[in-house]
C-alpha atoms as a PDB file:
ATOM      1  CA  UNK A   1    -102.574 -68.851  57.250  1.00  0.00           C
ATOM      2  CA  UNK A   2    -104.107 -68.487  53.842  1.00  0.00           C
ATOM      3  CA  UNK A   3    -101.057 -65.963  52.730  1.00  0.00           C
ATOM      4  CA  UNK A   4     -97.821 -68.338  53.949  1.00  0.00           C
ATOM      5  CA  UNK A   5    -100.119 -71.060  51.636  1.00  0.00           C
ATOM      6  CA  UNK A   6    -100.093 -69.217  48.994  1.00  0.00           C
ATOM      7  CA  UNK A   7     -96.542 -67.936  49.082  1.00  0.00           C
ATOM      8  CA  UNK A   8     -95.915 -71.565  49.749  1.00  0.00           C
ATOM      9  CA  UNK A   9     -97.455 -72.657  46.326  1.00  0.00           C
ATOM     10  CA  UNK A  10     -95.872 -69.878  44.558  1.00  0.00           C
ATOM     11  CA  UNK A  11     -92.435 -71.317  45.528  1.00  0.00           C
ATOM     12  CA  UNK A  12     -93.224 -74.892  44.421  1.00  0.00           C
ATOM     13  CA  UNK A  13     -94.759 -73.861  40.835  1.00  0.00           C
ATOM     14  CA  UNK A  14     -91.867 -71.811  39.688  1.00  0.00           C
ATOM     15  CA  UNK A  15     -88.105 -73.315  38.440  1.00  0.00           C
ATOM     16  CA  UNK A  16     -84.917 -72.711  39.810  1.00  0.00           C
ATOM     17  CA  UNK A  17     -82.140 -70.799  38.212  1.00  0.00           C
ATOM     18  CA  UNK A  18     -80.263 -73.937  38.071  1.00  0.00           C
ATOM     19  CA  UNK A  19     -82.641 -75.927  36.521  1.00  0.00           C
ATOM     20  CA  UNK A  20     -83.187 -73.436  33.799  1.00  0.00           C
ATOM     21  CA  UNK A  21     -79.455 -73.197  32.605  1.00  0.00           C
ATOM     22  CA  UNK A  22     -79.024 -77.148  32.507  1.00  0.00           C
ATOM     23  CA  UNK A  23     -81.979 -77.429  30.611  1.00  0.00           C
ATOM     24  CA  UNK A  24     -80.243 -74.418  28.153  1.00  0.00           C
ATOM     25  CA  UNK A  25     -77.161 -76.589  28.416  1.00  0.00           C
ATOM     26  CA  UNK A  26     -78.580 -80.102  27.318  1.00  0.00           C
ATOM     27  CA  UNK A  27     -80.875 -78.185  24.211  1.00  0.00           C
ATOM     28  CA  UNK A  28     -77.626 -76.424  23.442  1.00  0.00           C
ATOM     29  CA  UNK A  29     -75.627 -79.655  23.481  1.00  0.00           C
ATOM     30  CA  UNK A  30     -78.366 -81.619  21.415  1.00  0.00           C
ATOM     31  CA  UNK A  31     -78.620 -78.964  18.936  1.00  0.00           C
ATOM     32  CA  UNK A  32     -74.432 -78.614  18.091  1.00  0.00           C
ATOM     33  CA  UNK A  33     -75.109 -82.322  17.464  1.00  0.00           C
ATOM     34  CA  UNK A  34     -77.225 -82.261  14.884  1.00  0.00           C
ATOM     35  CA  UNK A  35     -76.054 -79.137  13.287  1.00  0.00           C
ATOM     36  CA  UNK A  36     -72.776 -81.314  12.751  1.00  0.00           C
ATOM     37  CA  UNK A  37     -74.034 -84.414  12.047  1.00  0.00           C
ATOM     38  CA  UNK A  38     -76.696 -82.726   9.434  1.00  0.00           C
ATOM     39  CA  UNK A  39     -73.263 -80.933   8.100  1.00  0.00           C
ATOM     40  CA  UNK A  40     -70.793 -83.829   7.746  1.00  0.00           C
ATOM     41  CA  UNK A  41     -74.105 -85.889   6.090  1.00  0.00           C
ATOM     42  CA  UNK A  42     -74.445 -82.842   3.503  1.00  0.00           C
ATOM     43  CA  UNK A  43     -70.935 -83.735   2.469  1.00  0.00           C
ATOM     44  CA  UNK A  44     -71.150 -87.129   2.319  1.00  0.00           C
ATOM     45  CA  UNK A  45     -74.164 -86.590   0.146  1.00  0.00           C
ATOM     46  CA  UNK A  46     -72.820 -84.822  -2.173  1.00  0.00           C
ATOM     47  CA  UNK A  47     -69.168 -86.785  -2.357  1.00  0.00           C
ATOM     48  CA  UNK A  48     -71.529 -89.873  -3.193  1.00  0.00           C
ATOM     49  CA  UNK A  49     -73.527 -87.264  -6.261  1.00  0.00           C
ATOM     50  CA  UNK A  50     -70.477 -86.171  -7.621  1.00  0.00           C
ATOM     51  CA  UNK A  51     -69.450 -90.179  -7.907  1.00  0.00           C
ATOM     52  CA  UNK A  52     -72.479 -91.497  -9.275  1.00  0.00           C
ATOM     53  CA  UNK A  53     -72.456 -88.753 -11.761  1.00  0.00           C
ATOM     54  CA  UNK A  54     -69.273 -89.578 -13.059  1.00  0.00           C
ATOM     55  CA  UNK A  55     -70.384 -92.978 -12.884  1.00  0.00           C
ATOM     56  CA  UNK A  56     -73.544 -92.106 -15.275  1.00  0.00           C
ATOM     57  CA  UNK A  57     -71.704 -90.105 -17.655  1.00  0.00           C
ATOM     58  CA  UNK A  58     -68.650 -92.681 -17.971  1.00  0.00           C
ATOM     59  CA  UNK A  59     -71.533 -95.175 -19.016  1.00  0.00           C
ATOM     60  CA  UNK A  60     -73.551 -93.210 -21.125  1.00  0.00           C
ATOM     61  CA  UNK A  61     -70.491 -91.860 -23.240  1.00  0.00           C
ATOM     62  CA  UNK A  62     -69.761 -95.569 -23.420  1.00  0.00           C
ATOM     63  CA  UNK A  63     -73.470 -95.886 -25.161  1.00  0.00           C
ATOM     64  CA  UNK A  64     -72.791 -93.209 -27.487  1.00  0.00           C
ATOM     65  CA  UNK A  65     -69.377 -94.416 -28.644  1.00  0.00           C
ATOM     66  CA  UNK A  66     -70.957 -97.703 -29.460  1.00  0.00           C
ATOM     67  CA  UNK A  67     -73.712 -96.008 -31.306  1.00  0.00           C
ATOM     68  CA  UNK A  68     -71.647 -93.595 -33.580  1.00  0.00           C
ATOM     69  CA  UNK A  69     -68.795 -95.934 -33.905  1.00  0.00           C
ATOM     70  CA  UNK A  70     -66.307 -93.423 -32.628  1.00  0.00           C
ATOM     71  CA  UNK A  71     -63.962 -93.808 -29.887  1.00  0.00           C
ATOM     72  CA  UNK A  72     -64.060 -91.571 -26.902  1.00  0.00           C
ATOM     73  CA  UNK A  73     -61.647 -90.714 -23.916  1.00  0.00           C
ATOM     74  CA  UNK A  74     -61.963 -88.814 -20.423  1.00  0.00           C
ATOM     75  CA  UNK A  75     -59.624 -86.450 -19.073  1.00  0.00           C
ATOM     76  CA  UNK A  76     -59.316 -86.077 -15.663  1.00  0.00           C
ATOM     77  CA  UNK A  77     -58.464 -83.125 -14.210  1.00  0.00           C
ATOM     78  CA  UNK A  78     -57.703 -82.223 -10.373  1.00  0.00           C
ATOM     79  CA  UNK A  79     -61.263 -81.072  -9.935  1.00  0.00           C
ATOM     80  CA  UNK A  80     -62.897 -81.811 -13.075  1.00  0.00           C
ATOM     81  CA  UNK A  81     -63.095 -84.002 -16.408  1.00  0.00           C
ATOM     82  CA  UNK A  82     -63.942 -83.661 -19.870  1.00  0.00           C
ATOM     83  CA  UNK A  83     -64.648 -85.854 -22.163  1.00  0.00           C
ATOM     84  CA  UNK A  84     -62.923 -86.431 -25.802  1.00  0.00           C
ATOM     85  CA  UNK A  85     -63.498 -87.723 -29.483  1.00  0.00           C
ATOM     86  CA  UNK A  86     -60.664 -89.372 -31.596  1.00  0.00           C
ATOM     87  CA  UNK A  87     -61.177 -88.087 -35.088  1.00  0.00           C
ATOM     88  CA  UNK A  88     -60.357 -89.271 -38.135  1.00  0.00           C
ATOM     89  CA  UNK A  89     -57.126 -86.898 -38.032  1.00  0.00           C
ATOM     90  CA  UNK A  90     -55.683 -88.825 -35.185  1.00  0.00           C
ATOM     91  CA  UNK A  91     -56.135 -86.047 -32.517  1.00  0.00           C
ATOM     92  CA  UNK A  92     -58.480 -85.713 -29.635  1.00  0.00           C
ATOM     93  CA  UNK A  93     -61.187 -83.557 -29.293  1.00  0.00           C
ATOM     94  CA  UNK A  94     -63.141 -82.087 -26.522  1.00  0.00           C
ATOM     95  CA  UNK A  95     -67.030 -82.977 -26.795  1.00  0.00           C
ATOM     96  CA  UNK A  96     -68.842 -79.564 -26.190  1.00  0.00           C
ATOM     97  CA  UNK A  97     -72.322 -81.104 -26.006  1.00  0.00           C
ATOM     98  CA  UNK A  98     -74.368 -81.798 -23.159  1.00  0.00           C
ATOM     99  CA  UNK A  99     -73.954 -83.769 -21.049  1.00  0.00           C
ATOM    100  CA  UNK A 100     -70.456 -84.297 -21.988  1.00  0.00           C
ATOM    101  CA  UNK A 101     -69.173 -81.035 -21.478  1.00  0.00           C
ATOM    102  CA  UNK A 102     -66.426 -80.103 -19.021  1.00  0.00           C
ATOM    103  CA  UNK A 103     -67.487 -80.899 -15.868  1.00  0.00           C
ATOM    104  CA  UNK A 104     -66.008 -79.303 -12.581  1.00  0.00           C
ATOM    105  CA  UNK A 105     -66.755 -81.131  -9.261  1.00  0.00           C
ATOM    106  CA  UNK A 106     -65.930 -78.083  -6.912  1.00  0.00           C
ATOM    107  CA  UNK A 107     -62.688 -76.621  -5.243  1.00  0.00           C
ATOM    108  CA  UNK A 108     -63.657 -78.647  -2.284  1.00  0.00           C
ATOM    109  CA  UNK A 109     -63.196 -81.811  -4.006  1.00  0.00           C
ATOM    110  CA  UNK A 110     -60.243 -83.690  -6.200  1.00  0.00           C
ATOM    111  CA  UNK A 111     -59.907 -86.306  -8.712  1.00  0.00           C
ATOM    112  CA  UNK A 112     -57.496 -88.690  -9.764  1.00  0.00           C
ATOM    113  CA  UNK A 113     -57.344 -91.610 -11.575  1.00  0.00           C
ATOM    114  CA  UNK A 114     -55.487 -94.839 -12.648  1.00  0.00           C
ATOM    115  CA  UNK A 115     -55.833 -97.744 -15.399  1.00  0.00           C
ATOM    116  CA  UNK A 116     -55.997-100.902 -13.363  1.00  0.00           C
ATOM    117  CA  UNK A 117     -52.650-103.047 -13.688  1.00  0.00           C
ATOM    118  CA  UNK A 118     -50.594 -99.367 -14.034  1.00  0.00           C
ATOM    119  CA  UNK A 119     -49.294 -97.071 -11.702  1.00  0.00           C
ATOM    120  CA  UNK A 120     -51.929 -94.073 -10.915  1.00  0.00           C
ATOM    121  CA  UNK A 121     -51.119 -90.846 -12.929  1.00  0.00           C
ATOM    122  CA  UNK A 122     -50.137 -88.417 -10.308  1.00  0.00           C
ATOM    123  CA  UNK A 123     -49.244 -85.279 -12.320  1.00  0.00           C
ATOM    124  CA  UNK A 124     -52.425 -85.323 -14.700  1.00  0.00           C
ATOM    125  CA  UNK A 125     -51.514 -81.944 -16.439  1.00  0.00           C
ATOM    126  CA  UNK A 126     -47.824 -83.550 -17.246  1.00  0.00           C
ATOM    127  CA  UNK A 127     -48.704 -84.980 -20.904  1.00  0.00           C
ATOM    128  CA  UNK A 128     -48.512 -82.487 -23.701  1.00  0.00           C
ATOM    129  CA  UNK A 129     -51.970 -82.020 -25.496  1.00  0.00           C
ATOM    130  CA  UNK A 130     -55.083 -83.569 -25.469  1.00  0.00           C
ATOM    131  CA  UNK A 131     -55.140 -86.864 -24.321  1.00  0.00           C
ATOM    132  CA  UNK A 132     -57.529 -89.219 -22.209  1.00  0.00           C
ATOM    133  CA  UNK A 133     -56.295 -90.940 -18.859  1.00  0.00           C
ATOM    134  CA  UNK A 134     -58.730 -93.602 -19.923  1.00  0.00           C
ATOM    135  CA  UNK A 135     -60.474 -94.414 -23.585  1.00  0.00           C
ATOM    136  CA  UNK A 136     -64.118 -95.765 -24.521  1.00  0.00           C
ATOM    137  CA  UNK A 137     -64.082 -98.156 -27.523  1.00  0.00           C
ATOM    138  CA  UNK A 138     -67.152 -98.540 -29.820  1.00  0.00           C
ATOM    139  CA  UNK A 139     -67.857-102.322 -29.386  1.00  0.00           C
ATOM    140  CA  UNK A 140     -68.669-101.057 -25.619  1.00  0.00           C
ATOM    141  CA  UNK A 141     -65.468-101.830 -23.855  1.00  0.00           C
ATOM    142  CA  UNK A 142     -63.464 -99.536 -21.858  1.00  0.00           C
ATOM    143  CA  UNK A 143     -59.860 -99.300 -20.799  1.00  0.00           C
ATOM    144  CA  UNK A 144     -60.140-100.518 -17.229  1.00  0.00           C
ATOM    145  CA  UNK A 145     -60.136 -97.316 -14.566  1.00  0.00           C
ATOM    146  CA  UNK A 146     -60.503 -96.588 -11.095  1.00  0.00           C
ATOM    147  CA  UNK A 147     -61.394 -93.083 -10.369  1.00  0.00           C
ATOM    148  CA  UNK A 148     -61.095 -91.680  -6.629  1.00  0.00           C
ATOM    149  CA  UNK A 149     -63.034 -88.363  -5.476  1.00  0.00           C
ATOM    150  CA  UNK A 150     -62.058 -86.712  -2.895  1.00  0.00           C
ATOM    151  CA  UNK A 151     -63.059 -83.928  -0.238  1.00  0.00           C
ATOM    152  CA  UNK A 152     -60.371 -82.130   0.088  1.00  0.00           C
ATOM    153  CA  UNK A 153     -61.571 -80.911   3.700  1.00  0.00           C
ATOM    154  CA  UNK A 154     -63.112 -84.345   5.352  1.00  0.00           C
ATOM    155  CA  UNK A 155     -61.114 -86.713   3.263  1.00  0.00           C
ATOM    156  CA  UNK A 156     -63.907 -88.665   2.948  1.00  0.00           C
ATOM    157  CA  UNK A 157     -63.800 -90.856  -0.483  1.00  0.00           C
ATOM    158  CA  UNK A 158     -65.166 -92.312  -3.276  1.00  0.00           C
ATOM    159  CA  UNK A 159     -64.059 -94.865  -5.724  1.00  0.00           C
ATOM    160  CA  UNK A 160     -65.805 -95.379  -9.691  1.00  0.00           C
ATOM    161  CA  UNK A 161     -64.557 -98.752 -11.086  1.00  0.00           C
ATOM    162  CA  UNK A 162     -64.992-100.257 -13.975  1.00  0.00           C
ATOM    163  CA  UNK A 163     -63.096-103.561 -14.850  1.00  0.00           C
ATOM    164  CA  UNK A 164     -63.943-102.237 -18.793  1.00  0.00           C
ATOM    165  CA  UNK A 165     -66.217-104.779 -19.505  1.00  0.00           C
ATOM    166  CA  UNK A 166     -69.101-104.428 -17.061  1.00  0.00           C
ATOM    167  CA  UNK A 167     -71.068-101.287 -16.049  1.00  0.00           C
ATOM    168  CA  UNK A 168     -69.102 -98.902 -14.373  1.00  0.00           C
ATOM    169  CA  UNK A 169     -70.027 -98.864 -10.267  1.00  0.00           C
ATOM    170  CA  UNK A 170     -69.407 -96.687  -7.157  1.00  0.00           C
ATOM    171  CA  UNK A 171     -67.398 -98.147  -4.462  1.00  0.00           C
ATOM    172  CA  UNK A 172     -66.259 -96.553  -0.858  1.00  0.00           C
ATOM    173  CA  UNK A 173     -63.517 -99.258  -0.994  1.00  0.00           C
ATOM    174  CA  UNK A 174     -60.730 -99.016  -3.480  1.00  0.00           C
ATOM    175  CA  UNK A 175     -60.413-101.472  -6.293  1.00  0.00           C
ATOM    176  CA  UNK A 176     -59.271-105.120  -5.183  1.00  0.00           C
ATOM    177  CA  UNK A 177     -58.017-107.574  -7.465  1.00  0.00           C
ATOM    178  CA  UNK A 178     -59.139-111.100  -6.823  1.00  0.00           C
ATOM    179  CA  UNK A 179     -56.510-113.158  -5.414  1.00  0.00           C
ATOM    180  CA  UNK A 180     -55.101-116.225  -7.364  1.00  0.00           C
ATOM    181  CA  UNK A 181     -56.095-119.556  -6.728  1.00  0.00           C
ATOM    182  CA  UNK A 182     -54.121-122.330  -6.802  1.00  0.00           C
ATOM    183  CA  UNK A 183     -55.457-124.897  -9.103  1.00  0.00           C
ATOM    184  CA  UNK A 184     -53.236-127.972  -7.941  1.00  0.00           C
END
């Protein structure tokens, strides 16, 4: 009697087979989930750093343009910019000093970029020289930009706008002009 009781709590204490692989199953499940959701955050992350770096830069430049009375430019490139100085000699120059200097944003990422109120510049390389897609003036405004960045793998994007009078701000909507009211 006291051996078929003890075989007989042996067999209750222990887990099936069964019950062991859908338990593997469910961990396995959970953890794909948050491997991808950790992974497609990461990018989303960094989309948004790239933007608000731009974003910084674009506004500082506009600071130091007012300061030493010069007028400055950015140069977009498909994935990075640069930013310029207009010289006395009428020619643009690229600014070599931190934190102006050529910036690339990654292969995994793109930039483009359009003047509000004109068509956006699809073939950036296409001009001949040195010259800015958009241009910082020294009494602080700026020719009025939208700037798009891109992953090139999610598609995921994000939009700098400035309407070149206000601070410059990061958008994940595209710029919108305000619609016309009628005053009658």
């Amino acid at each position: 009697m006291r051996l078929l009781r003890r075989y007989q709590t042996r067999q209750r204490t222990g887990f099936s087979l069964l019950e062991l692989l859908t338990v593997l199953i469910i961990i396995g499940v959970l953890a794909a989930t948050i491997v991808l959701t950790y992974t497609s955050g990461t990018e989303t992350r960094t989309l948004q750093t790239h933007a608000e770096r731009f974003m910084l830069t674009v506004e500082l430049a506009r600071q130091k343009s007012t300061l030493s009375n010069e007028i400055w430019g950015v140069k977009l490139r498909p994935s990075s910019y640069e930013y310029l100085r207009l010289l006395e000699d009428n020619n643009w120059y690229v600014i070599d000093e931190n934190p102006f200097q050529h910036r690339s944003i990654g292969d995994d990422y793109w930039i483009r970029g359009r003047s509000i109120g004109q068509p956006e510049n699809l073939h950036p390389d296409a001009t001949e020289g040195v010259v800015p897609d958009f241009v910082i003036y020294p009494n602080g405004e700026i020719s009025p930009f939208e700037v798009t960045l891109v992953n090139r793998v999610t598609q995921l994007e994000r939009f700098v706008i400035s309407d070149g009078i206000q601070r410059a701000i990061v958008s994940t909507q595209p710029y919108q002009p305000l619609a016309k009211t009628d005053e009658s």
